[in-house]
Protein backbone atom coordinates (compact mmCIF):
# COMPACT_ATOMS: atom_id res chain seq x y z
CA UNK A 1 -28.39 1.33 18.20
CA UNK A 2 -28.52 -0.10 14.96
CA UNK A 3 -26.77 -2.04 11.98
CA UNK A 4 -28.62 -0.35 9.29
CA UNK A 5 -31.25 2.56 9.85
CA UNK A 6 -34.50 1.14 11.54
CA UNK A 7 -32.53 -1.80 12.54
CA UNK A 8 -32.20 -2.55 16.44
CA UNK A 9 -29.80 -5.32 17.64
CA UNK A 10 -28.22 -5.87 20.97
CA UNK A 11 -24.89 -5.86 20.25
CA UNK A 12 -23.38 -2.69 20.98
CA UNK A 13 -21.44 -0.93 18.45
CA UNK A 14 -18.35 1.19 19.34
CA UNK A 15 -16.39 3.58 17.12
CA UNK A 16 -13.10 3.28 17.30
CA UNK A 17 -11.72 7.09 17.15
CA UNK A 18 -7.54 6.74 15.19
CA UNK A 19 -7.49 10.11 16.70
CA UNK A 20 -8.16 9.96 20.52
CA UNK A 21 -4.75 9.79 22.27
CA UNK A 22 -5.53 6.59 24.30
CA UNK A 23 -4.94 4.98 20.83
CA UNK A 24 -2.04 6.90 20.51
CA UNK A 25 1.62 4.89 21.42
CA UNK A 26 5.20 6.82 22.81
CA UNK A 27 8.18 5.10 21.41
CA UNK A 28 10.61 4.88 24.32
CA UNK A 29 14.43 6.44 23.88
CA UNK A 30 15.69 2.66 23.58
CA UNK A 31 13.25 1.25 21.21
CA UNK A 32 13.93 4.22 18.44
CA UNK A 33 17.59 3.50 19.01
CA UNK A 34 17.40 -0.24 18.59
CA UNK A 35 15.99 0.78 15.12
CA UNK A 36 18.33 2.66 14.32
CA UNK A 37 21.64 0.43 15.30
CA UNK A 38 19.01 -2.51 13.11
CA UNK A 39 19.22 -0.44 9.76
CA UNK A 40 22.99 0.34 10.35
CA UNK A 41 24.00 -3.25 11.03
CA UNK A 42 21.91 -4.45 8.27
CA UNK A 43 23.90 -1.57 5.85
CA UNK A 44 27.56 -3.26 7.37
CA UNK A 45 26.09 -6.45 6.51
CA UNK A 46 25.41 -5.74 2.88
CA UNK A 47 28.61 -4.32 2.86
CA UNK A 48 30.67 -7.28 4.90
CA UNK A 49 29.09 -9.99 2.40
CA UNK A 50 29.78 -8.51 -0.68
CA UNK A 51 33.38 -8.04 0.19
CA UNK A 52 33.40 -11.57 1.16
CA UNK A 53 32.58 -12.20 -1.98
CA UNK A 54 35.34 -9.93 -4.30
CA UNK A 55 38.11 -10.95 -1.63
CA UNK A 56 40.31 -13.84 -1.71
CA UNK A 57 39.82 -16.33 1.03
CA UNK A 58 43.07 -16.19 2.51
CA UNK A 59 43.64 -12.65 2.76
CA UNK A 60 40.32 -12.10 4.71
CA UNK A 61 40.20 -10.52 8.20
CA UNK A 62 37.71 -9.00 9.94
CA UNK A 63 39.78 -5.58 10.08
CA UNK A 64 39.37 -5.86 5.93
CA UNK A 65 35.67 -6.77 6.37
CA UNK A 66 34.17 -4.91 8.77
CA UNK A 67 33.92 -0.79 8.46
CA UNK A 68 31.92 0.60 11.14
CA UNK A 69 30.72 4.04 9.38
CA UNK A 70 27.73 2.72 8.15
CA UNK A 71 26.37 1.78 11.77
CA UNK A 72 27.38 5.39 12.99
CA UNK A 73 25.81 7.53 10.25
CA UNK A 74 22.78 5.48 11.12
CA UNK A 75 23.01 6.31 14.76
CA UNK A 76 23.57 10.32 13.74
């Protein structure tokens, strides 16, 4: 066991195989859902503060911010 040919040292050297399945990590059911609500309540955010921002102030409620489609196409 060597750093360089001819070289001997006593620190082992292991080779770390991407491919062996003990390296290998299953997503759980809940995890690849919380993704998936994340990117669809980042999309209604994007879409909540720009029309905070085109609306007047007094005419705001969250029935005329909030649209729920983007969170659902995310989820489909």
């Amino acid at each position: 066991k060597g750093v360089r040919k001819g070289e001997e040292t006593d620190i082992p050297i292991n080779v770390d195989d991407i491919d062996h399945f003990g390296n290998r990590r299953i997503r759980a059911v809940g995890e690849l859902i919380e993704n998936q609500i994340r990117t669809g309540l980042s999309r209604m955010e994007r879409v909540v503060r720009e029309r905070m921002t085109t609306q007047d102030v007094e005419a705001i409620t969250p029935q005329t911010l909030i649209n729920i489609r983007p969170v659902v196409a995310a989820i489909k």
